[in-house]
N, C-alpha and C. Protein backbone atom coordinates (compact mmCIF):
# COMPACT_ATOMS: atom_id res chain seq x y z
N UNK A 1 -58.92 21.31 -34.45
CA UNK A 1 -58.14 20.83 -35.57
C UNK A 1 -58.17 19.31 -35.62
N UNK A 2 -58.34 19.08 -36.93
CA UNK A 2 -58.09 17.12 -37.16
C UNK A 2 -56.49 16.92 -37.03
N UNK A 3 -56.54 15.66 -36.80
CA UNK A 3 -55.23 14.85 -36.85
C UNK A 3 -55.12 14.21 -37.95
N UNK A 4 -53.84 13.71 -38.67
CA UNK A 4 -54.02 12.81 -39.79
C UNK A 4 -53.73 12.12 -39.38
N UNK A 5 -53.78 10.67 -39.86
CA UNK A 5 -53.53 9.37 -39.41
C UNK A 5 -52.52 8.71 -40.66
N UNK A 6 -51.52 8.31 -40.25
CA UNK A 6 -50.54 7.86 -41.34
C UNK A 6 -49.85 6.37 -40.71
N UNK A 7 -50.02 5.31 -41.67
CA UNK A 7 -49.69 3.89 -41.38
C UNK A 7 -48.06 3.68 -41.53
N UNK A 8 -47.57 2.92 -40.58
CA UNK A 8 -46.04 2.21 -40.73
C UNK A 8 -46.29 1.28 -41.82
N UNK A 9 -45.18 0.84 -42.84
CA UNK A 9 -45.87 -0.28 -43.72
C UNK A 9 -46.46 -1.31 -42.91
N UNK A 10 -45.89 -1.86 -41.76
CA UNK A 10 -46.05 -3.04 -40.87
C UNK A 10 -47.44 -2.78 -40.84
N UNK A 11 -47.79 -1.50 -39.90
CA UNK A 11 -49.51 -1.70 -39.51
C UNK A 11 -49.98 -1.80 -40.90
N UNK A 12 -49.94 -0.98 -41.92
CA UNK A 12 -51.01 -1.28 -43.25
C UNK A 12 -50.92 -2.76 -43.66
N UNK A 13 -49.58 -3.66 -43.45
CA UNK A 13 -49.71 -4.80 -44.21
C UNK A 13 -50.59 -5.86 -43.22
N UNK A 14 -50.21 -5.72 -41.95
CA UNK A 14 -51.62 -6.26 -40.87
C UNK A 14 -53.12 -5.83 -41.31
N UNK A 15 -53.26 -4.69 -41.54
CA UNK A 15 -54.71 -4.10 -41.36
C UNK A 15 -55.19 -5.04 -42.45
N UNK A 16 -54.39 -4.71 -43.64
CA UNK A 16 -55.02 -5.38 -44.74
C UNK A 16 -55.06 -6.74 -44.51
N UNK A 17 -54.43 -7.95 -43.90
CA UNK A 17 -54.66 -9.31 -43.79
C UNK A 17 -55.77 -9.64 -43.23
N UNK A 18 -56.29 -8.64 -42.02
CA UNK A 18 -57.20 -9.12 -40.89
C UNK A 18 -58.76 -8.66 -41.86
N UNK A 19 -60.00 -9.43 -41.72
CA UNK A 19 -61.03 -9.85 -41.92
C UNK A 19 -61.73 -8.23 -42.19
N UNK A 20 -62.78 -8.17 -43.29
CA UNK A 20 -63.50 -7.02 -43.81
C UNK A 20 -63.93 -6.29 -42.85
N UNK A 21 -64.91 -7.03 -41.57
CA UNK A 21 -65.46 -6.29 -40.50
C UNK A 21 -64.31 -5.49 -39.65
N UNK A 22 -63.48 -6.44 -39.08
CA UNK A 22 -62.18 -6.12 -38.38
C UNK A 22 -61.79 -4.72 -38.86
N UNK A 23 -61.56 -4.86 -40.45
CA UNK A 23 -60.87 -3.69 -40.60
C UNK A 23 -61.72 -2.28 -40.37
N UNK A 24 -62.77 -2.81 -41.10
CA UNK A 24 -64.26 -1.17 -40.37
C UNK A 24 -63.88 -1.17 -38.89
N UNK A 25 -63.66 -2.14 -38.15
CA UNK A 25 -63.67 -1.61 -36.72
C UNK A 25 -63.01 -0.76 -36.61
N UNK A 26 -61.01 -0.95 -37.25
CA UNK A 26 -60.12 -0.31 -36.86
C UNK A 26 -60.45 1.02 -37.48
N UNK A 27 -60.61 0.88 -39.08
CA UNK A 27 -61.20 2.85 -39.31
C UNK A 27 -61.38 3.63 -38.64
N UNK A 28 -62.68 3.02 -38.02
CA UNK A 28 -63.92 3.74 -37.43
C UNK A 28 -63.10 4.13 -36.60
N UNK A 29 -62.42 3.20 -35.64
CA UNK A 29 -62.03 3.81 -34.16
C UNK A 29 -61.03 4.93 -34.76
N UNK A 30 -60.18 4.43 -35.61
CA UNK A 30 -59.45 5.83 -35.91
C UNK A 30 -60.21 7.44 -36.12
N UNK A 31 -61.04 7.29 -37.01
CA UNK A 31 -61.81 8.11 -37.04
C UNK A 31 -62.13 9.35 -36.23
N UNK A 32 -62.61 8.27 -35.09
CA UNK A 32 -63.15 8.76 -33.77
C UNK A 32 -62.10 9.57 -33.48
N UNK A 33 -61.05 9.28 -33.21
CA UNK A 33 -59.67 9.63 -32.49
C UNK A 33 -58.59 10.86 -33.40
N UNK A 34 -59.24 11.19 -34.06
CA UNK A 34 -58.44 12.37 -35.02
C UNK A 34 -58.75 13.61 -34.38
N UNK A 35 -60.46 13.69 -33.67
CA UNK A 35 -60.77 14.83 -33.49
C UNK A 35 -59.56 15.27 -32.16
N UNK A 36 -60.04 14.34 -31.36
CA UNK A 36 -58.97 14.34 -29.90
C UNK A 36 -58.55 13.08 -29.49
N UNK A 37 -58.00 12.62 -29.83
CA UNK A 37 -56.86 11.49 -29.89
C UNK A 37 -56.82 11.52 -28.51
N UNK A 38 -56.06 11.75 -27.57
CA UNK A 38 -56.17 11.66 -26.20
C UNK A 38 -57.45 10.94 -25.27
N UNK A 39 -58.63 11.71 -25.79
CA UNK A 39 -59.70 11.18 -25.35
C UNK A 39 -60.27 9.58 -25.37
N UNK A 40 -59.33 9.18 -27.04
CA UNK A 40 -59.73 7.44 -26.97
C UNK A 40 -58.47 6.36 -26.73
N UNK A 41 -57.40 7.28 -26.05
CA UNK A 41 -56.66 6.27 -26.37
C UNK A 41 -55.90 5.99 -24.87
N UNK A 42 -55.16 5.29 -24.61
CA UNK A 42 -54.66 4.91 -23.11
C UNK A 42 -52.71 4.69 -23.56
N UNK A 43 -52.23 5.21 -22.77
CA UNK A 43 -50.76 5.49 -22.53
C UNK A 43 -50.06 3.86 -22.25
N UNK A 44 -49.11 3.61 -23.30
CA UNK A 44 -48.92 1.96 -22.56
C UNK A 44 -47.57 2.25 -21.74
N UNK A 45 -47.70 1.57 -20.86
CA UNK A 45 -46.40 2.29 -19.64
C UNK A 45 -45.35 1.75 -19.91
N UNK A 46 -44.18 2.58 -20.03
CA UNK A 46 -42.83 2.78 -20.27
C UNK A 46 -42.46 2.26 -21.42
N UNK A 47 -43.11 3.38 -22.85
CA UNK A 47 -43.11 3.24 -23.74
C UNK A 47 -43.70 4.83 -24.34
N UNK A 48 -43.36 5.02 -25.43
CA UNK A 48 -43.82 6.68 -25.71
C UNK A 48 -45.10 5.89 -26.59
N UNK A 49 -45.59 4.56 -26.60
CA UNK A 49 -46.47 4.35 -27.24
C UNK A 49 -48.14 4.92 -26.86
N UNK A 50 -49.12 4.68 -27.57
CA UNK A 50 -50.29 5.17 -27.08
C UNK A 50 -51.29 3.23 -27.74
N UNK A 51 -52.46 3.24 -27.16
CA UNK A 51 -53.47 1.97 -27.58
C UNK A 51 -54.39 2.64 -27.34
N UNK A 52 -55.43 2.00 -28.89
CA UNK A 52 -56.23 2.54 -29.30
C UNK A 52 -57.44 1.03 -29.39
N UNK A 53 -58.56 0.57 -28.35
CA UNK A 53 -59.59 -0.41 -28.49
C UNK A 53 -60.03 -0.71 -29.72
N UNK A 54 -59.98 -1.42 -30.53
CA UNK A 54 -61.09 -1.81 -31.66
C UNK A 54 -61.68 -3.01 -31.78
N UNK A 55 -62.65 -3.39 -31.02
CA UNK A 55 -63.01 -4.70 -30.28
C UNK A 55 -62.05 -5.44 -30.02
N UNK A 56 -61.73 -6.69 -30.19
CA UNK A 56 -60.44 -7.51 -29.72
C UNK A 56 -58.63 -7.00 -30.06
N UNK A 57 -59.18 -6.35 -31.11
CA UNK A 57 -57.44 -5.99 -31.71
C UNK A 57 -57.45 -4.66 -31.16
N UNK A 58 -56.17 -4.31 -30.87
CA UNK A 58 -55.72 -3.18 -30.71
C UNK A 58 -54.41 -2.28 -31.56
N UNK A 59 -54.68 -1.13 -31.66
CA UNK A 59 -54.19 -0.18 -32.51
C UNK A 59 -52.81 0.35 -31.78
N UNK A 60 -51.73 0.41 -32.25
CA UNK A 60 -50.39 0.97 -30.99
C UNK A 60 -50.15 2.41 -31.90
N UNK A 61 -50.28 3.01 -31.24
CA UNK A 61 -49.54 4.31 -32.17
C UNK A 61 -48.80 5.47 -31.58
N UNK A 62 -48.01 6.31 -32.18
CA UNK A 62 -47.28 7.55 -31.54
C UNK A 62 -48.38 8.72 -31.92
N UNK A 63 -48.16 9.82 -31.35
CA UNK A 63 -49.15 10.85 -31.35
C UNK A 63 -47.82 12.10 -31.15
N UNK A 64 -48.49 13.02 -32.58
CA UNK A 64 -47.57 14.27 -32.68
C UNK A 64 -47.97 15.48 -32.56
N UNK A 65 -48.37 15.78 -31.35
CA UNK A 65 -49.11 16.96 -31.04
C UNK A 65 -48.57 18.38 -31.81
N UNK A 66 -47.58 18.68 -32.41
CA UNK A 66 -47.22 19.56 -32.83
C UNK A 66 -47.21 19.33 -34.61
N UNK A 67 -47.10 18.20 -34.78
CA UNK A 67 -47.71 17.98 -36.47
C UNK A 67 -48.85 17.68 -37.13
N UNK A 68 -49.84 17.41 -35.37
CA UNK A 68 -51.19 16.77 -35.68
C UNK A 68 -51.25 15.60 -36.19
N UNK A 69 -50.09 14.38 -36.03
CA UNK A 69 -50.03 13.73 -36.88
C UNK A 69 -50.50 12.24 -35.55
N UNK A 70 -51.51 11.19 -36.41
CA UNK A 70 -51.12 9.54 -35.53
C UNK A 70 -50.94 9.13 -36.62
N UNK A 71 -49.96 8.70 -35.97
CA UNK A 71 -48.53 7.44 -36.80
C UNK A 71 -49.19 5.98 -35.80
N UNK A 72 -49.86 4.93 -36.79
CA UNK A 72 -49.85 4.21 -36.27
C UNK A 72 -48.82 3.04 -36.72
N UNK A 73 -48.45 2.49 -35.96
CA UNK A 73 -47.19 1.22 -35.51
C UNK A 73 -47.72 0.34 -36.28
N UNK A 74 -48.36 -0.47 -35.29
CA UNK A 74 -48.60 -2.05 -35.71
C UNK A 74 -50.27 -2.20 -35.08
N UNK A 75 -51.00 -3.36 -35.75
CA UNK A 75 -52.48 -3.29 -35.51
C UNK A 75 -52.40 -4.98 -35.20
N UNK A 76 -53.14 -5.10 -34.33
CA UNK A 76 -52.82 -6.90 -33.98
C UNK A 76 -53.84 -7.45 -33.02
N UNK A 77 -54.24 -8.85 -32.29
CA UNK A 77 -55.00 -9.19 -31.93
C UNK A 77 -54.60 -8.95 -30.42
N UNK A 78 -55.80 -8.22 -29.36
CA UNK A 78 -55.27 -7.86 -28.43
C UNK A 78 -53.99 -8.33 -27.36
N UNK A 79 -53.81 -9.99 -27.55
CA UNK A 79 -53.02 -10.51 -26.58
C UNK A 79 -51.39 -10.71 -27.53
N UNK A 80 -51.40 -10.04 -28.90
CA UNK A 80 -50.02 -10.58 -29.50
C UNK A 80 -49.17 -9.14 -29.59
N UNK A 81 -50.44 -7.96 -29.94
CA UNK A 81 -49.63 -6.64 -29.90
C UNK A 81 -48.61 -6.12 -29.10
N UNK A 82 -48.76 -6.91 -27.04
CA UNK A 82 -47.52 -6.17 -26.70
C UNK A 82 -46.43 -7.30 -26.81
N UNK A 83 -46.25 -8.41 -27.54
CA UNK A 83 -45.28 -8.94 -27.38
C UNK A 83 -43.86 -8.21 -28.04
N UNK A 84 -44.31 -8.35 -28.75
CA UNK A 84 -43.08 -7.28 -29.55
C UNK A 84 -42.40 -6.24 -28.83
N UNK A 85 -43.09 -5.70 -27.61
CA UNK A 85 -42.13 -4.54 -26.77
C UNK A 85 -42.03 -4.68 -26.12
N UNK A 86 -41.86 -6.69 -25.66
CA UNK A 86 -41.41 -6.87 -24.43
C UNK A 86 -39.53 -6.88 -24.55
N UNK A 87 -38.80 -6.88 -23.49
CA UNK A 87 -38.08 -6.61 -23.28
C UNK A 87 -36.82 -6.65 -24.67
């Protein structure tokens, strides 16, 4: 079964600022990650969040195994995304 992928306004209003290529990166990697989400993505610790690589930026999202659904958060340049869930 696919997953759908559904944006917070926050991540869509990022995706859309960041550069034409950038954004094919993030697609694509989504893409990838609908079939089995688990397989591309890494657990960020002590957080129900999940990160998803798309060359420098990274993707934060929740994963709803019972709705099939990624809800992604926020999309940002790898070193600014975890500021926001620091303490």
């Amino acid at each position: 079964m696919t997953y759908s992928v559904e944006f917070s306004d926050l991540a869509f209003k990022q995706l859309k600022k960041l550069e034409k290529e950038t954004q094919t990166k993030v697609i694509s990697a989504l893409e990838r990650c609908r079939i089995r989400p688990y397989d591309h993505v890494k657990k960020v610790v002590g957080t129900d969040y999940y990160r998803l690589k798309a060359g420098k930026y990274r993707v934060l999202m929740r994963i709803d195994g019972k709705r099939l659904v990624v809800f992604v958060v926020a999309v940002a340049y790898r070193e600014k995304i975890y500021k926001n869930l620091e303490g």
